[in-house]
PDB file of N, CA and C in Angstrom:
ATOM      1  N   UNK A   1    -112.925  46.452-103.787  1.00  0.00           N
ATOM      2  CA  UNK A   1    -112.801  46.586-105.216  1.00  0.00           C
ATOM      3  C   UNK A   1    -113.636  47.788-105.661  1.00  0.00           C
ATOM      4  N   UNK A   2    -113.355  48.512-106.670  1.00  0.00           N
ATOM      5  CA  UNK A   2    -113.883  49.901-106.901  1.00  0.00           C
ATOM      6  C   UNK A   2    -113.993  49.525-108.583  1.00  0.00           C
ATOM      7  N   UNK A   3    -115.564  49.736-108.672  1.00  0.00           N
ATOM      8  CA  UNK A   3    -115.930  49.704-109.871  1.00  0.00           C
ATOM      9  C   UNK A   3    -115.601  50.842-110.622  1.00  0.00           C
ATOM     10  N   UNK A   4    -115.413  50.399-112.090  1.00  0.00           N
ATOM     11  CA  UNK A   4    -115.020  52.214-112.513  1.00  0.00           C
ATOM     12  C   UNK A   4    -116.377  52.252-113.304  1.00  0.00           C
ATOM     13  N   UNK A   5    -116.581  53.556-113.407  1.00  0.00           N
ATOM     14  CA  UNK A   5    -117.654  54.023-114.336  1.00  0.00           C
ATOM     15  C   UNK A   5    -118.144  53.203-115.281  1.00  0.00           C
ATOM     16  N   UNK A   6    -119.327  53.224-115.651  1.00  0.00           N
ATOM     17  CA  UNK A   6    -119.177  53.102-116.876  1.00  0.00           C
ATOM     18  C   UNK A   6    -120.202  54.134-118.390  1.00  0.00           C
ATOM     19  N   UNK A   7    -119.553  53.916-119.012  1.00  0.00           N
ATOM     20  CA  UNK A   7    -120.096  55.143-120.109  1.00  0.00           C
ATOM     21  C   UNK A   7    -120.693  54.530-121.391  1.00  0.00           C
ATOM     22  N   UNK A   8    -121.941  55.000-121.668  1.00  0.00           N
ATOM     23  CA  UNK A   8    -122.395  54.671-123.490  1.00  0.00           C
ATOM     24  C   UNK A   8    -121.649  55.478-124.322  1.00  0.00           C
ATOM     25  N   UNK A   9    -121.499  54.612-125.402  1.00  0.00           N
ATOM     26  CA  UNK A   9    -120.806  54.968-126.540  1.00  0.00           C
ATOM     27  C   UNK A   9    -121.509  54.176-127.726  1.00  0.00           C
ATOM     28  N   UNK A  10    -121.194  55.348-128.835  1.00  0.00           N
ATOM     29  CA  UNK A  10    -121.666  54.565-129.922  1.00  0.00           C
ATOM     30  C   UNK A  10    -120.961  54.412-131.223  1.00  0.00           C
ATOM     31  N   UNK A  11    -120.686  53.262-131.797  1.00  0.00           N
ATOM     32  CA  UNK A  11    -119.591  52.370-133.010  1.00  0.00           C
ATOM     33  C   UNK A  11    -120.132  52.120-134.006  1.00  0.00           C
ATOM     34  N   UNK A  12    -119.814  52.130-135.234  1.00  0.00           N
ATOM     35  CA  UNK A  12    -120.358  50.894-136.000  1.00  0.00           C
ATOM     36  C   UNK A  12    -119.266  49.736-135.977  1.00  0.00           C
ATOM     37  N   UNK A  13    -119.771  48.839-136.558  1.00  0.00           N
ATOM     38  CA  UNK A  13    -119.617  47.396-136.355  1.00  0.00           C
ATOM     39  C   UNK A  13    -119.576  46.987-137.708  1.00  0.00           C
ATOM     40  N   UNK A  14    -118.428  46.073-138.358  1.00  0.00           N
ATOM     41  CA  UNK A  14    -118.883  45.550-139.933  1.00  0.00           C
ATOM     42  C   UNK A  14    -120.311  44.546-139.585  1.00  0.00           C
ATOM     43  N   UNK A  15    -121.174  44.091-140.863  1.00  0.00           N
ATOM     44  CA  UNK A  15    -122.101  43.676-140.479  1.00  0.00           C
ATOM     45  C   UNK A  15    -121.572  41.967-140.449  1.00  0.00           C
ATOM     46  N   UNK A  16    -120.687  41.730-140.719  1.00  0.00           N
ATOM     47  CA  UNK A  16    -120.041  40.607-140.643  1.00  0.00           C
ATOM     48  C   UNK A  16    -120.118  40.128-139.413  1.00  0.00           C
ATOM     49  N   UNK A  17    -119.054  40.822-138.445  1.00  0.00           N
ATOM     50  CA  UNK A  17    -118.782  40.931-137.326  1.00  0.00           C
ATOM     51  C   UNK A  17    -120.137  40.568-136.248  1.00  0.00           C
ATOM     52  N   UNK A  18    -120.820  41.443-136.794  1.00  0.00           N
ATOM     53  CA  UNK A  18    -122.356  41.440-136.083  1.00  0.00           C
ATOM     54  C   UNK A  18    -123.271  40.236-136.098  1.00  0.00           C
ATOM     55  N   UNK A  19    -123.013  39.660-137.408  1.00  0.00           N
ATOM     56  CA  UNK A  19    -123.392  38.209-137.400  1.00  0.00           C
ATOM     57  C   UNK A  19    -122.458  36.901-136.650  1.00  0.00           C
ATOM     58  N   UNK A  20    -121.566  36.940-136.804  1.00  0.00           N
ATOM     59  CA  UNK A  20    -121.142  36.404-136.169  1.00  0.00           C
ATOM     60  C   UNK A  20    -121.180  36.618-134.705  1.00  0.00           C
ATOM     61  N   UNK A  21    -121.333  37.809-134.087  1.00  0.00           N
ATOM     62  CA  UNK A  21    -121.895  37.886-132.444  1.00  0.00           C
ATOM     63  C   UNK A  21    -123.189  37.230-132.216  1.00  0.00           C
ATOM     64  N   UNK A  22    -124.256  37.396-133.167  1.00  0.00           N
ATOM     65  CA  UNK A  22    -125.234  36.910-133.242  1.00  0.00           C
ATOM     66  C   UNK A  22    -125.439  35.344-132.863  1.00  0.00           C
ATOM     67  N   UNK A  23    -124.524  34.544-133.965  1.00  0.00           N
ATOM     68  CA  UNK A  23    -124.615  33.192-133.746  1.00  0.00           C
ATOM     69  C   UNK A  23    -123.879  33.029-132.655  1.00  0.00           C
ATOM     70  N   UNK A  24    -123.050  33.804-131.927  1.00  0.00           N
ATOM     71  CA  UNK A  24    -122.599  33.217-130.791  1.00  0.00           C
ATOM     72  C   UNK A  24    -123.478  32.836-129.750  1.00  0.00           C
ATOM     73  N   UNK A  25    -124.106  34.472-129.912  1.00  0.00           N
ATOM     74  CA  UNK A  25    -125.102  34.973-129.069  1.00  0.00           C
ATOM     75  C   UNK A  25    -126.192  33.423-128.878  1.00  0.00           C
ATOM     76  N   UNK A  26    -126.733  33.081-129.856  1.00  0.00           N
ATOM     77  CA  UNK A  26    -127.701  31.905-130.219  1.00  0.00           C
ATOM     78  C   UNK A  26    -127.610  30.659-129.796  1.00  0.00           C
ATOM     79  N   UNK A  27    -125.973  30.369-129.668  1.00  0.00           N
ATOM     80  CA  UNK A  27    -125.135  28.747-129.208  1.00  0.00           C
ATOM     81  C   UNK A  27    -125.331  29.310-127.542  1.00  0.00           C
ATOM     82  N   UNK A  28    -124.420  30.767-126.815  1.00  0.00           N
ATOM     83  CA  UNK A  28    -123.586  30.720-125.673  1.00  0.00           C
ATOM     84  C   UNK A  28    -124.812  31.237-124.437  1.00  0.00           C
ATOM     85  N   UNK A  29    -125.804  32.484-125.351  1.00  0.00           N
ATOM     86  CA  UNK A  29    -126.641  32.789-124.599  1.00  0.00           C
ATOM     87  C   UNK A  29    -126.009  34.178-124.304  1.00  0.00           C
ATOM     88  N   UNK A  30    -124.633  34.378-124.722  1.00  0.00           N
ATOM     89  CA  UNK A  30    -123.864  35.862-124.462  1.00  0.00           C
ATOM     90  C   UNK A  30    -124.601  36.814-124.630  1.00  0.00           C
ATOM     91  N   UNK A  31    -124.600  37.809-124.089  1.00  0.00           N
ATOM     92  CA  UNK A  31    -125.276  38.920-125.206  1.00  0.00           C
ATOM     93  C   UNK A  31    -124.287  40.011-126.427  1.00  0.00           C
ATOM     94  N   UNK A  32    -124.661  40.095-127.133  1.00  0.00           N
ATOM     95  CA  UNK A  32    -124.021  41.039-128.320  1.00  0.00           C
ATOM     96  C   UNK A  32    -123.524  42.054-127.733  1.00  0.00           C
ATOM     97  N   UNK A  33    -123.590  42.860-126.806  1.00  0.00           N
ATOM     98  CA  UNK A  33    -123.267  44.095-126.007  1.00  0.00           C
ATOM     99  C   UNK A  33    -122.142  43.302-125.237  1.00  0.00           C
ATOM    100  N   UNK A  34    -122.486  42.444-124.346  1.00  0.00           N
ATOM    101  CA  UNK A  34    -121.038  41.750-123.829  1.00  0.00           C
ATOM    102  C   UNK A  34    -119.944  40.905-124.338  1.00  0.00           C
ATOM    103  N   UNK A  35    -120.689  40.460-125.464  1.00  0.00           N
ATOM    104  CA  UNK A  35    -119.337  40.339-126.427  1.00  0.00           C
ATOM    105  C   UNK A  35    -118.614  41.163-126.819  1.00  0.00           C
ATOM    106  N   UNK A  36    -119.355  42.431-126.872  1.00  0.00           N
ATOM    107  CA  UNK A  36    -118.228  43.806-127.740  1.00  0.00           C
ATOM    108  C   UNK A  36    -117.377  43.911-126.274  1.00  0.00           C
ATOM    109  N   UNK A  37    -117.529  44.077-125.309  1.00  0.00           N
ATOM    110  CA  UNK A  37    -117.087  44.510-123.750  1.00  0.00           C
ATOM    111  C   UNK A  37    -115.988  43.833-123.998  1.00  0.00           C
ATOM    112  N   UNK A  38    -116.237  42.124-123.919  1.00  0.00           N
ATOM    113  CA  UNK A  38    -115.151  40.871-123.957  1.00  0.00           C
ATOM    114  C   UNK A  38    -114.335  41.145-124.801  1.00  0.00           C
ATOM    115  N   UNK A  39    -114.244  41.632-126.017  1.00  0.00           N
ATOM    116  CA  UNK A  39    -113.764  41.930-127.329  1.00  0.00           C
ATOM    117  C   UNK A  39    -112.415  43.311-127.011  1.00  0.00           C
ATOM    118  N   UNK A  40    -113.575  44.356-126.346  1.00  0.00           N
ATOM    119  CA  UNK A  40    -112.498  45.620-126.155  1.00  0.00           C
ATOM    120  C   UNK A  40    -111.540  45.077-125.368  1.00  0.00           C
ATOM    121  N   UNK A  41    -111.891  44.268-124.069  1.00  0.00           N
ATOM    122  CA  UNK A  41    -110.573  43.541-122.741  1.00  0.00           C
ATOM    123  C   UNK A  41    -110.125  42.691-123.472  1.00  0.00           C
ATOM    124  N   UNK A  42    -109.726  41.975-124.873  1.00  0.00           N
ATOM    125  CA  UNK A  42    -108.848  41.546-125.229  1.00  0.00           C
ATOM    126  C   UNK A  42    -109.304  39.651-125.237  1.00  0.00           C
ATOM    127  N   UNK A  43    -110.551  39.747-124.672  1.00  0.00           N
ATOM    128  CA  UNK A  43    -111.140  38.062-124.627  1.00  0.00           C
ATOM    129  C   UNK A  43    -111.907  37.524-125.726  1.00  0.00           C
ATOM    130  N   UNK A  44    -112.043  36.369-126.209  1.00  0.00           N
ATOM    131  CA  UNK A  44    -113.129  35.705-127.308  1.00  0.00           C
ATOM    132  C   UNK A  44    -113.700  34.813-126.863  1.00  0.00           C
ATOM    133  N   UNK A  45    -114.945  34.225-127.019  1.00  0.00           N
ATOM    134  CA  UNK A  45    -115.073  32.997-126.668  1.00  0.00           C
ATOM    135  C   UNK A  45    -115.014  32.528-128.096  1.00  0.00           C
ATOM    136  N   UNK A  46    -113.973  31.160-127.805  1.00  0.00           N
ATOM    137  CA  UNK A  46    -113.213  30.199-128.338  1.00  0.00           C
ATOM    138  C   UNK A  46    -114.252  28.505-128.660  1.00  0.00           C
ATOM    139  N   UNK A  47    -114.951  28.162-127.508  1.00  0.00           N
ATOM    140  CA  UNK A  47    -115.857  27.233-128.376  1.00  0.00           C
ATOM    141  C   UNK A  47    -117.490  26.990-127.367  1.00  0.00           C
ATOM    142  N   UNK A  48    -117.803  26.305-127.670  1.00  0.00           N
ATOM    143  CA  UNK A  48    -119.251  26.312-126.563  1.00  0.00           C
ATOM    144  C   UNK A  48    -119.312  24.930-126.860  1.00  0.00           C
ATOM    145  N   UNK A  49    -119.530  24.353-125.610  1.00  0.00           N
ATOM    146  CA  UNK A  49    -120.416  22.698-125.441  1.00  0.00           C
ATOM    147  C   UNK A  49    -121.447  22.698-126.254  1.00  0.00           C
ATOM    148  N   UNK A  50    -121.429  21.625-127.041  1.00  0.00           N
ATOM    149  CA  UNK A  50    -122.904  21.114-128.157  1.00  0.00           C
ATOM    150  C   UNK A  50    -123.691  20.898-127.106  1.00  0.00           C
ATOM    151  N   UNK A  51    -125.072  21.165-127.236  1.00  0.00           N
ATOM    152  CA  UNK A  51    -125.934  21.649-126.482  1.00  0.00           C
ATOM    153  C   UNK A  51    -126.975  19.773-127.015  1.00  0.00           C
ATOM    154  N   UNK A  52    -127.060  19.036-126.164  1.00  0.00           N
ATOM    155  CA  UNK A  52    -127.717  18.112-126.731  1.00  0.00           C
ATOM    156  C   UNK A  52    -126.512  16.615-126.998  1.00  0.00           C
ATOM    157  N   UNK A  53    -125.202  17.480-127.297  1.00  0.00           N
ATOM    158  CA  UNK A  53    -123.941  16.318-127.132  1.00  0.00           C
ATOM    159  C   UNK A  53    -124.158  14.897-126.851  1.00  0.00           C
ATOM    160  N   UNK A  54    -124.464  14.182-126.982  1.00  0.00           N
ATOM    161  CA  UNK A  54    -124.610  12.473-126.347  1.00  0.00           C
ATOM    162  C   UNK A  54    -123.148  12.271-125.484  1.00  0.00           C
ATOM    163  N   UNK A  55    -122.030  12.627-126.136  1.00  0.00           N
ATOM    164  CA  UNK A  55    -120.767  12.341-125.125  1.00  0.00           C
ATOM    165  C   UNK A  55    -120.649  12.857-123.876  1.00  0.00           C
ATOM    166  N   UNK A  56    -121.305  13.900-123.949  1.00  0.00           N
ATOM    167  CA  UNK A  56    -121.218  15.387-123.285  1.00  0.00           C
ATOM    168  C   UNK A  56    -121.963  15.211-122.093  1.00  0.00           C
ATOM    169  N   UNK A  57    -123.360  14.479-122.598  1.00  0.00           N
ATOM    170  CA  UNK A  57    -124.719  14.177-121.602  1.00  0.00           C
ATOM    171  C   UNK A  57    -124.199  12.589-121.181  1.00  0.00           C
ATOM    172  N   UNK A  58    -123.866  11.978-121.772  1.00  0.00           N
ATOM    173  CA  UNK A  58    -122.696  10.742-120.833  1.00  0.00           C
ATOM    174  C   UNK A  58    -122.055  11.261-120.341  1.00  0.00           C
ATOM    175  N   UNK A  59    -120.766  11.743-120.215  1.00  0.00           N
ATOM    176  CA  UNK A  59    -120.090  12.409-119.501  1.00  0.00           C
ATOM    177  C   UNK A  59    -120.481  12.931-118.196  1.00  0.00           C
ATOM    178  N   UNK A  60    -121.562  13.890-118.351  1.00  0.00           N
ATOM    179  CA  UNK A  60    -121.805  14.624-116.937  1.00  0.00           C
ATOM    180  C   UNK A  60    -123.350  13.622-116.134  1.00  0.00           C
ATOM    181  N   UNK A  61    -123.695  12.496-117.038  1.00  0.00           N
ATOM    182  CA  UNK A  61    -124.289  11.465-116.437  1.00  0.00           C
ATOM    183  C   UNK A  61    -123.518  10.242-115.425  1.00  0.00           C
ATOM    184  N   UNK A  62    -122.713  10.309-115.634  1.00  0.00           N
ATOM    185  CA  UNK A  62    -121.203   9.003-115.504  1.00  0.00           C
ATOM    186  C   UNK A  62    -120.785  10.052-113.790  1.00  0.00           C
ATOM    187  N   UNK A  63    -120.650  11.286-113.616  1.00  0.00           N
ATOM    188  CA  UNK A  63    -120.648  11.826-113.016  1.00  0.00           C
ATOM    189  C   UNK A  63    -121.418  12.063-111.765  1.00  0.00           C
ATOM    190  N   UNK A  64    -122.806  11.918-111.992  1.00  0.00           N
ATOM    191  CA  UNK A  64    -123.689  12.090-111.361  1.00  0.00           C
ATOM    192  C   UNK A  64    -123.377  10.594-109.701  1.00  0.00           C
ATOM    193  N   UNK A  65    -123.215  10.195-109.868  1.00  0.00           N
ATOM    194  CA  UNK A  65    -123.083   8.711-109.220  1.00  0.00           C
ATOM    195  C   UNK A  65    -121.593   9.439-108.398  1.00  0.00           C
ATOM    196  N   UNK A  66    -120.722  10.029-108.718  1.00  0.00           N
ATOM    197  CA  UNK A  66    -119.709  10.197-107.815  1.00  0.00           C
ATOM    198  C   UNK A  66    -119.619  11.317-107.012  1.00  0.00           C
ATOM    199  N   UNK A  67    -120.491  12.256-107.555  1.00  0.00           N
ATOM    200  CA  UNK A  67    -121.248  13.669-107.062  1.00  0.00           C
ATOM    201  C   UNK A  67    -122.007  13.399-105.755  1.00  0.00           C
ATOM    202  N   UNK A  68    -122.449  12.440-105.839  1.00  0.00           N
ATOM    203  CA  UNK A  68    -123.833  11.708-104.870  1.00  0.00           C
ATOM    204  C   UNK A  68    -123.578  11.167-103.488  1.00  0.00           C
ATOM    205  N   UNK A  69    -122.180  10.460-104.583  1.00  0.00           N
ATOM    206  CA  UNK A  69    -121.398   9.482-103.264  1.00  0.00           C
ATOM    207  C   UNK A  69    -120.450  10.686-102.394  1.00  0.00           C
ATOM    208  N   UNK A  70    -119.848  11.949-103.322  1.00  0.00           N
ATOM    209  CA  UNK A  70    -118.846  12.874-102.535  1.00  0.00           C
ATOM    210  C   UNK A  70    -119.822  13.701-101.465  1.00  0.00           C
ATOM    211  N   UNK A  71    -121.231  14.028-101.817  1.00  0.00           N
ATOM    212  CA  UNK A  71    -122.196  14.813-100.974  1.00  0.00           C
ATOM    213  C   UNK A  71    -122.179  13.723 -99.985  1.00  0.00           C
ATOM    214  N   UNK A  72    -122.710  12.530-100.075  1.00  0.00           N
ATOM    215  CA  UNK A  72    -123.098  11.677 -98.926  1.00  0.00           C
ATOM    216  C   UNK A  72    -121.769  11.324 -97.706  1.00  0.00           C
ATOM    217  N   UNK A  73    -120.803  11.212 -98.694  1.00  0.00           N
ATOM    218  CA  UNK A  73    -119.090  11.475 -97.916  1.00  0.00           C
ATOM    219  C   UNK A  73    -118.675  12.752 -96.410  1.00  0.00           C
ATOM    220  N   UNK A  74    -119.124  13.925 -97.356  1.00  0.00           N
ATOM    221  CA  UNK A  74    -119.114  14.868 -96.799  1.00  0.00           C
ATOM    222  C   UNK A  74    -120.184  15.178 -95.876  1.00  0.00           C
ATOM    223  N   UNK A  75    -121.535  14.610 -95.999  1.00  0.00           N
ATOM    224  CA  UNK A  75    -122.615  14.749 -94.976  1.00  0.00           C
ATOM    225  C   UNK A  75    -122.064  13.654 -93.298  1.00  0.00           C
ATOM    226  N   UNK A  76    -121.277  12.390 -94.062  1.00  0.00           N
ATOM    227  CA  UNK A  76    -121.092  11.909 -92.725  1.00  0.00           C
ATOM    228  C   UNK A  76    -120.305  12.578 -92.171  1.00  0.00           C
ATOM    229  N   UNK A  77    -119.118  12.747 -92.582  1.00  0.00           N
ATOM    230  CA  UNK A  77    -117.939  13.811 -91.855  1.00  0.00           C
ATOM    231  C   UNK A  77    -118.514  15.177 -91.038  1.00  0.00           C
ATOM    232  N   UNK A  78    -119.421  15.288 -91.928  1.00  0.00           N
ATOM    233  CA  UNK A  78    -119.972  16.519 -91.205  1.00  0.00           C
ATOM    234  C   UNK A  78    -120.822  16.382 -89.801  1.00  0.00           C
ATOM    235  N   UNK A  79    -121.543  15.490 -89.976  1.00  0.00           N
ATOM    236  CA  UNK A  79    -122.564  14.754 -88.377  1.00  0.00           C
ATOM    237  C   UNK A  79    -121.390  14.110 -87.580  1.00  0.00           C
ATOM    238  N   UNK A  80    -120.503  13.840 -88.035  1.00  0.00           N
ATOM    239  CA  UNK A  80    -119.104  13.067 -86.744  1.00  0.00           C
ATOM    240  C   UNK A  80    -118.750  14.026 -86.384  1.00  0.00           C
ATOM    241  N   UNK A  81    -118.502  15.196 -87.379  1.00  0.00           N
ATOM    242  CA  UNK A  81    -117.855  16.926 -86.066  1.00  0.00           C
ATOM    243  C   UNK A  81    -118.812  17.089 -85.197  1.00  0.00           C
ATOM    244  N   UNK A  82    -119.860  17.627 -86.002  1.00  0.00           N
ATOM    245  CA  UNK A  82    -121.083  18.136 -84.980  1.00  0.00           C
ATOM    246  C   UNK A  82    -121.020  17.305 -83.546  1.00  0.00           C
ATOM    247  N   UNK A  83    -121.132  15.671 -84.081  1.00  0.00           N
ATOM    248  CA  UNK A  83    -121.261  14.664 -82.800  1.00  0.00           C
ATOM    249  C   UNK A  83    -119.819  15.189 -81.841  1.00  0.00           C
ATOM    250  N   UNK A  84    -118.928  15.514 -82.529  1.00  0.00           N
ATOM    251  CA  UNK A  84    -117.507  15.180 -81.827  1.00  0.00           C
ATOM    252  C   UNK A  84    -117.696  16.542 -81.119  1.00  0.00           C
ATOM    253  N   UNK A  85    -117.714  17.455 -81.399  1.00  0.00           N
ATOM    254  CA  UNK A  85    -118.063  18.821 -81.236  1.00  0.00           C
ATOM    255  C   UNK A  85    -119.382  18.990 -80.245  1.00  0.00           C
ATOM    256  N   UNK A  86    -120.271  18.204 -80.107  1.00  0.00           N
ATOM    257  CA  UNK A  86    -121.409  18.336 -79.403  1.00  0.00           C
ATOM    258  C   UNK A  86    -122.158  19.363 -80.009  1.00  0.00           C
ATOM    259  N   UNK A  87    -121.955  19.814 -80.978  1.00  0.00           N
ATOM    260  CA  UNK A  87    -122.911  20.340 -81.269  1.00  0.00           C
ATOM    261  C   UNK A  87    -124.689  19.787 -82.453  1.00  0.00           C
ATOM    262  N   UNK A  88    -125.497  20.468 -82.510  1.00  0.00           N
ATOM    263  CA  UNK A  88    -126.586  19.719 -82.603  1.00  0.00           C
ATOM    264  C   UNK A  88    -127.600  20.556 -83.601  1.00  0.00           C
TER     265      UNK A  88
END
């Protein structure tokens, strides 16, 4: 893959616009410079996870328990090759 250049340039911006990058910036963690980037390629970000969510923090809690069990799944499978395999 071949990076292309890249070049500074300088815009103004309505100050509208700018606020609103801002609060994105504040929810997503984006930065204001890579939002304009995202913006020129034709992308937005569209919404961000509530940060603190109760559904959200259930959700990826409820999770945790099948995450645990798929690692421990995959650790046996993995010591039966090795065993089957002889290797050590």
């Amino acid at each position: 893959m071949v990076r292309e250049k890249k070049r500074q340039v300088c815009f103004r911006i309505e100050e509208s616009i700018v606020k609103e990058m801002e609060e994105t910036r504040d929810k997503t963690g984006v930065p204001v410079s890579t939002q304009i980037e995202l913006r020129l390629k034709g992308f937005a970000i569209t919404s961000v996870p509530e940060k603190g969510n109760p559904d959200e923090i259930w959700r990826l809690f409820l999770n945790l328990e099948k995450d645990e069990e798929l690692a421990n799944n995959i650790d046996m499978a993995v010591n039966r090759m090795r065993q089957g395999l002889k290797l050590h």
